[in-house]
N, C-alpha and C. Protein backbone atom coordinates (compact mmCIF):
# COMPACT_ATOMS: atom_id res chain seq x y z
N UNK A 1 -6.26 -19.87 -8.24
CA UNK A 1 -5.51 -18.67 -8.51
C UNK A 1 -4.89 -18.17 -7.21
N UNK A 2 -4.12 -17.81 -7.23
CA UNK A 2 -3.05 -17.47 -6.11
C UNK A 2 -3.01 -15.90 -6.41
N UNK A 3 -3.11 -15.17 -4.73
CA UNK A 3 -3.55 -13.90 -4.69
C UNK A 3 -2.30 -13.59 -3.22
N UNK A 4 -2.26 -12.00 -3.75
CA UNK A 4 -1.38 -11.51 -2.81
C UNK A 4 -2.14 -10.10 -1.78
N UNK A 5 -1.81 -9.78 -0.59
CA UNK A 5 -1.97 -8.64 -0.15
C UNK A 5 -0.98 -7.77 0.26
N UNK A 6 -0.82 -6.64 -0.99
CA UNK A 6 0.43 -5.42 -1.14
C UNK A 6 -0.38 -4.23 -0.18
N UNK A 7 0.23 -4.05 1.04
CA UNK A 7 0.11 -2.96 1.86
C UNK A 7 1.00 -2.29 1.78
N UNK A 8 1.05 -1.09 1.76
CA UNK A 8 2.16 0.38 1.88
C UNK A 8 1.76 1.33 2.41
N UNK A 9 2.66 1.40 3.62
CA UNK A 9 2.75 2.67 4.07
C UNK A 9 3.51 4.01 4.48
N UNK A 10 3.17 5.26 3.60
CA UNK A 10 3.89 5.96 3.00
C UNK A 10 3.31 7.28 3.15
N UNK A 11 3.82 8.78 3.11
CA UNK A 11 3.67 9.79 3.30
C UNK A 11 2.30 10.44 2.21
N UNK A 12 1.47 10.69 2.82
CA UNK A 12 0.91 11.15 2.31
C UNK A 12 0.62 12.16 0.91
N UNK A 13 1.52 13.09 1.27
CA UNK A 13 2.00 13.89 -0.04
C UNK A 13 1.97 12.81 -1.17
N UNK A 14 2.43 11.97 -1.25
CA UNK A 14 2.65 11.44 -1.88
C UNK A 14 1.54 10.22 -2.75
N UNK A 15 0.44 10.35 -2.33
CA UNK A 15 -0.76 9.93 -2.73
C UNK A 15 -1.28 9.73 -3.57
N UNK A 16 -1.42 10.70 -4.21
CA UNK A 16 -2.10 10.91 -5.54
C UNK A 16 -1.05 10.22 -6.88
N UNK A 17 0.33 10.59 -6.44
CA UNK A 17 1.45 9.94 -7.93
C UNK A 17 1.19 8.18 -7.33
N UNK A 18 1.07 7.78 -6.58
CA UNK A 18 0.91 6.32 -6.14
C UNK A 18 -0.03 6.00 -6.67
N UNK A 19 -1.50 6.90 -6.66
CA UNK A 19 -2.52 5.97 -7.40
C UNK A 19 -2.90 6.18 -8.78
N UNK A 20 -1.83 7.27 -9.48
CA UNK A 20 -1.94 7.30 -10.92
C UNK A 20 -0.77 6.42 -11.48
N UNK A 21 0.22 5.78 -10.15
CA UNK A 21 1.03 4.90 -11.20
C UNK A 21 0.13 3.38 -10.50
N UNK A 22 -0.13 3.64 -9.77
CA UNK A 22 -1.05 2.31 -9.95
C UNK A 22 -2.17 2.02 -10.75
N UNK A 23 -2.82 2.89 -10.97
CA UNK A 23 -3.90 2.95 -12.52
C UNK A 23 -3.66 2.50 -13.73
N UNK A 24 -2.45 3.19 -13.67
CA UNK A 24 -1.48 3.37 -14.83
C UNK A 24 -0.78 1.38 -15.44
N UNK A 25 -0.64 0.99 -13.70
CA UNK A 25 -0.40 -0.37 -14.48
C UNK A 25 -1.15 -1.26 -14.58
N UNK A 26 -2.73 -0.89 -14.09
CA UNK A 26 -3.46 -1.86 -14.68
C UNK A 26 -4.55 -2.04 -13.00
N UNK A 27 -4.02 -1.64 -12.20
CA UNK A 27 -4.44 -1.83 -10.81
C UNK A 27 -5.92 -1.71 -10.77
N UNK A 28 -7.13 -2.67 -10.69
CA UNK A 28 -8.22 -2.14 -10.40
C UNK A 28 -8.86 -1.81 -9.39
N UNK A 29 -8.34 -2.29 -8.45
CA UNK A 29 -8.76 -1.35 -7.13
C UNK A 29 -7.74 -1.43 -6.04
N UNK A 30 -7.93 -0.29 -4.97
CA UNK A 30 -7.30 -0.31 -3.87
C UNK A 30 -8.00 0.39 -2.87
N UNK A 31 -7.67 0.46 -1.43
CA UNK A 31 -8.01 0.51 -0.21
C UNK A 31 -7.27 1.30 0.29
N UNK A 32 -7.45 2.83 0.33
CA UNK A 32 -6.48 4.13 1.02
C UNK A 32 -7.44 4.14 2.54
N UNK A 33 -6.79 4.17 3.80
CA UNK A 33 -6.47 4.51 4.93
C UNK A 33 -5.80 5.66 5.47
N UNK A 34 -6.19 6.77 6.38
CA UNK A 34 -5.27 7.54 7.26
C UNK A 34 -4.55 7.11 8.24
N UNK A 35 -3.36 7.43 8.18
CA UNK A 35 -2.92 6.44 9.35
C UNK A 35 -1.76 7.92 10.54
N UNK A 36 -1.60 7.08 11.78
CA UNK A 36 -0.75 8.56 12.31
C UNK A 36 0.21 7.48 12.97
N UNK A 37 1.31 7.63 12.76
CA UNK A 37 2.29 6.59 13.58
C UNK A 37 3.46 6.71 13.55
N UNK A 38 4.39 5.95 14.26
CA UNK A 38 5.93 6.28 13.66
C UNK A 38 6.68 4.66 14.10
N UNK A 39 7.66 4.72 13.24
CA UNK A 39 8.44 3.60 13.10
C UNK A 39 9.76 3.41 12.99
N UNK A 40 10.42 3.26 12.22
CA UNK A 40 11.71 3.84 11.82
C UNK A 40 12.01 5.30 11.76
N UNK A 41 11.53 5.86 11.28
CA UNK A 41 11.23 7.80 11.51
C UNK A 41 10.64 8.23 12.82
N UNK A 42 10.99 8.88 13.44
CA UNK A 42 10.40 9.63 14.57
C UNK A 42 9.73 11.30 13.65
N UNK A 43 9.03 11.99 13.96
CA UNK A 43 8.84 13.30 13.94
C UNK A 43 8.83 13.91 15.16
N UNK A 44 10.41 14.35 15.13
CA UNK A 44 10.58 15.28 16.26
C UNK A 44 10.41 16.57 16.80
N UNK A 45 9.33 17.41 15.45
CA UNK A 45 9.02 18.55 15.17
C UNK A 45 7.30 18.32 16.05
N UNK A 46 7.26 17.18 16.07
CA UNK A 46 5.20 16.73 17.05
C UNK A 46 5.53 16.46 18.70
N UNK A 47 4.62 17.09 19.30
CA UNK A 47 4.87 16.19 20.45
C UNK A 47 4.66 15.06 20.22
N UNK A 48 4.14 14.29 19.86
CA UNK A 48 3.79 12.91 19.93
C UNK A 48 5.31 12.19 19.22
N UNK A 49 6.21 12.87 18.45
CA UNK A 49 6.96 12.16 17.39
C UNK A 49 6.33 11.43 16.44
N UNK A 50 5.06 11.32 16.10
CA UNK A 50 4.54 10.47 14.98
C UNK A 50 4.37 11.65 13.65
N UNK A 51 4.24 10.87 12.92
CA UNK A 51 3.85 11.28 11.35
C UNK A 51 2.54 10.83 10.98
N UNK A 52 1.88 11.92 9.88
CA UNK A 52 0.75 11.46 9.76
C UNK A 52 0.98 10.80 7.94
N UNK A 53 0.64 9.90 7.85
CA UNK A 53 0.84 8.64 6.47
C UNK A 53 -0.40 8.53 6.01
N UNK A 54 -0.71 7.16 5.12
CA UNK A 54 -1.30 6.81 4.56
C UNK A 54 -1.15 5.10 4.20
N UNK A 55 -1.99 4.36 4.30
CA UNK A 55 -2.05 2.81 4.29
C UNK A 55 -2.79 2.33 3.14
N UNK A 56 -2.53 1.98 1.91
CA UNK A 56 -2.77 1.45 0.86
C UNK A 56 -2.79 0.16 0.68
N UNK A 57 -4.10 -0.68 0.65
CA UNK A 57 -4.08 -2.24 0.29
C UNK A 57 -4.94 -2.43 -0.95
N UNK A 58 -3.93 -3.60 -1.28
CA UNK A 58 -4.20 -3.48 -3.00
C UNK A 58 -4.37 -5.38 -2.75
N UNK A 59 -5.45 -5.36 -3.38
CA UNK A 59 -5.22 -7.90 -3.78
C UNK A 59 -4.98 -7.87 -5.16
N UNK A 60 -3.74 -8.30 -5.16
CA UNK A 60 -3.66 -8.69 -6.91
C UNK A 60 -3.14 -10.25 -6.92
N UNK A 61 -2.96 -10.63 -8.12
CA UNK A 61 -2.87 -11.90 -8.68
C UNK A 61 -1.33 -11.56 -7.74
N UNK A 62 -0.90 -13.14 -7.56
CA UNK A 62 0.89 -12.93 -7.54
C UNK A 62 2.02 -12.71 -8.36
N UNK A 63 1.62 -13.10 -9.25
CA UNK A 63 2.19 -12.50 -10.72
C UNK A 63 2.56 -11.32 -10.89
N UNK A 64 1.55 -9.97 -10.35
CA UNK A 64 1.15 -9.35 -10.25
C UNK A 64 1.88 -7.78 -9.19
N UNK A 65 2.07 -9.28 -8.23
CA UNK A 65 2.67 -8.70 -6.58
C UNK A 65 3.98 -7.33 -6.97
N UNK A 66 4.85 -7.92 -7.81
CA UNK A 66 6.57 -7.84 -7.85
C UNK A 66 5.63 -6.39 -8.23
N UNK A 67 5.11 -6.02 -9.38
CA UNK A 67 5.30 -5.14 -10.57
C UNK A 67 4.34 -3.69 -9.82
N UNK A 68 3.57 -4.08 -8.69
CA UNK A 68 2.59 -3.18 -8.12
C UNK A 68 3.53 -2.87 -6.74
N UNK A 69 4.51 -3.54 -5.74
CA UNK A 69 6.03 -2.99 -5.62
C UNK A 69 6.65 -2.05 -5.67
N UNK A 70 6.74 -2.66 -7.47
CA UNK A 70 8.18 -1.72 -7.85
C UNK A 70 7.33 -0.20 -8.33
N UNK A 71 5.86 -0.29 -8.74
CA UNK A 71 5.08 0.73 -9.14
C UNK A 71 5.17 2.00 -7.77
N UNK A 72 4.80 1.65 -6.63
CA UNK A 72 5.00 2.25 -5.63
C UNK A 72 6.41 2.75 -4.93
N UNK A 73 7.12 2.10 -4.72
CA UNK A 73 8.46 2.26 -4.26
C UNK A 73 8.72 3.26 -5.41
N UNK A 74 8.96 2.80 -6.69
CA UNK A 74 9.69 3.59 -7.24
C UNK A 74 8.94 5.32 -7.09
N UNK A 75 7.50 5.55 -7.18
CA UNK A 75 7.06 6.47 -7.05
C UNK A 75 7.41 7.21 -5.72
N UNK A 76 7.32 6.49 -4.58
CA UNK A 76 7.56 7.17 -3.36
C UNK A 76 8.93 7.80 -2.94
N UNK A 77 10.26 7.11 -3.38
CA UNK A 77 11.36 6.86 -3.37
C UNK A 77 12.15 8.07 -3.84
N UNK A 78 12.89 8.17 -2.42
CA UNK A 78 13.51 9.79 -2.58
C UNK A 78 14.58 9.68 -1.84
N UNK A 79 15.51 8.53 -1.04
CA UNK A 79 16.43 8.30 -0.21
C UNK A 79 16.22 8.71 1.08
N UNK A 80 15.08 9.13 1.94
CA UNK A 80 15.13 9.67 2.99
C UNK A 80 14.67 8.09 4.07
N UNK A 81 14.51 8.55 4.78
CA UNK A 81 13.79 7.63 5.95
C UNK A 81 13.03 7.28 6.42
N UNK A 82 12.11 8.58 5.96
CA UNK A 82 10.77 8.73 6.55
C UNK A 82 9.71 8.06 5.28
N UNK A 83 10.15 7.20 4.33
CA UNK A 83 9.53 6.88 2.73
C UNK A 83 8.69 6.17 3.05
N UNK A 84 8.53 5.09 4.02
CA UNK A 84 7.84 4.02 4.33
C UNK A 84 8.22 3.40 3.88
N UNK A 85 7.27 1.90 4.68
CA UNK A 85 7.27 0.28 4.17
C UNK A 85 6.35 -0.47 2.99
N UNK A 86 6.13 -1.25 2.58
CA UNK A 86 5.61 -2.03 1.73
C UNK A 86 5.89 -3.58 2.00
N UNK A 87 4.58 -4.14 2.53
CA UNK A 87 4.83 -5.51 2.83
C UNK A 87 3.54 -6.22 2.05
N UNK A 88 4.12 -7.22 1.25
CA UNK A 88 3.55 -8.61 0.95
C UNK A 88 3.15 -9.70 1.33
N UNK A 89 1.99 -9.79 1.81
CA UNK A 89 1.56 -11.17 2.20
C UNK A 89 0.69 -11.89 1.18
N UNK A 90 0.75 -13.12 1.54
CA UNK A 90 0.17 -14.37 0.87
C UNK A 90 -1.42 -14.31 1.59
N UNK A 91 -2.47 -14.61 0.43
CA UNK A 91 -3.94 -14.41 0.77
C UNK A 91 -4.32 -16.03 0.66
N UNK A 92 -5.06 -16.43 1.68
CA UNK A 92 -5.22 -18.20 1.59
C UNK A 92 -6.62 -17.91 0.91
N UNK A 93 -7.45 -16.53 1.01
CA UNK A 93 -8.96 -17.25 0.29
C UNK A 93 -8.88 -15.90 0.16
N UNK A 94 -9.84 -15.80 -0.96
CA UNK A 94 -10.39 -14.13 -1.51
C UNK A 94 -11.86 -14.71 -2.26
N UNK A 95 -12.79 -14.21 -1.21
CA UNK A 95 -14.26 -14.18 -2.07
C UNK A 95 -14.51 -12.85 -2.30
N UNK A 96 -15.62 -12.94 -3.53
CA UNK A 96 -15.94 -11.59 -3.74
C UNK A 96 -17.68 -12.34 -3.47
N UNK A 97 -17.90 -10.71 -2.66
CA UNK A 97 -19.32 -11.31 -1.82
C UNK A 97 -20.49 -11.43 -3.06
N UNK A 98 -20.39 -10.74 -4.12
CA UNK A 98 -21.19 -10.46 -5.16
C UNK A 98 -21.28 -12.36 -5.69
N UNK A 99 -20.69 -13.27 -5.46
CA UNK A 99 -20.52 -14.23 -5.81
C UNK A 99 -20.91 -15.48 -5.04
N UNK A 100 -20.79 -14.95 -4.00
CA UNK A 100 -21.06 -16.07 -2.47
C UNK A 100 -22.48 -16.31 -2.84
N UNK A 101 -22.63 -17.68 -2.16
CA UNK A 101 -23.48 -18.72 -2.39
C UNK A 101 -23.57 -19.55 -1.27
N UNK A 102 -24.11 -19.89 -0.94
CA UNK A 102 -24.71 -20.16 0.67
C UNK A 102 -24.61 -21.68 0.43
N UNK A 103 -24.24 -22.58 1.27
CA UNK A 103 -24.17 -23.88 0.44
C UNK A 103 -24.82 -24.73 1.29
């Protein structure tokens, strides 16, 4: 089975509609993070210029990948700059430890 890792990172506010449309499509778990950083957006209102976000990792099937995406983006998605990223990587192994077996 071929597995993906969907990370996003995205404004906080915005939190809670991310993990009721991820519920919503079926998502059984994910991995919320605080995160403080800046990238493409500066916050020029901080000394530091960073923003404070949020880092969401989700493993789903790849099948899977496109539709948990478009679940997020579309939720976060407001034309500004500061919306964040969402990147997809390819997972070469996923154990679940409840399963491991010592060989």
């Amino acid at each position: 089975m071929n597995f993906r890792k969907v990370t996003a990172i995205f404004p906080s506010l915005d939190l809670d509609k991310v993990e009721n449309a991820l519920i919503g499509i079926g998502v059984p778990g994910m991995t919320v993070s605080k995160t403080h950083g800046f990238g493409e957006y500066r916050n020029y209102y901080t000394r530091d210029t960073m923003t404070d976000c949020v880092r969401v990792e989700i493993f789903t099937e790849a099948d899977q990948a496109d539709e948990v995406v478009r679940a997020i983006a579309r939720t976060v998605h407001k034309g500004l700059e500061s919306e964040g990223i969402i990147a997809v990587l390819p997972v070469e192994e996923l154990v679940y430890i409840h399963d491991f077996k010592e060989s």
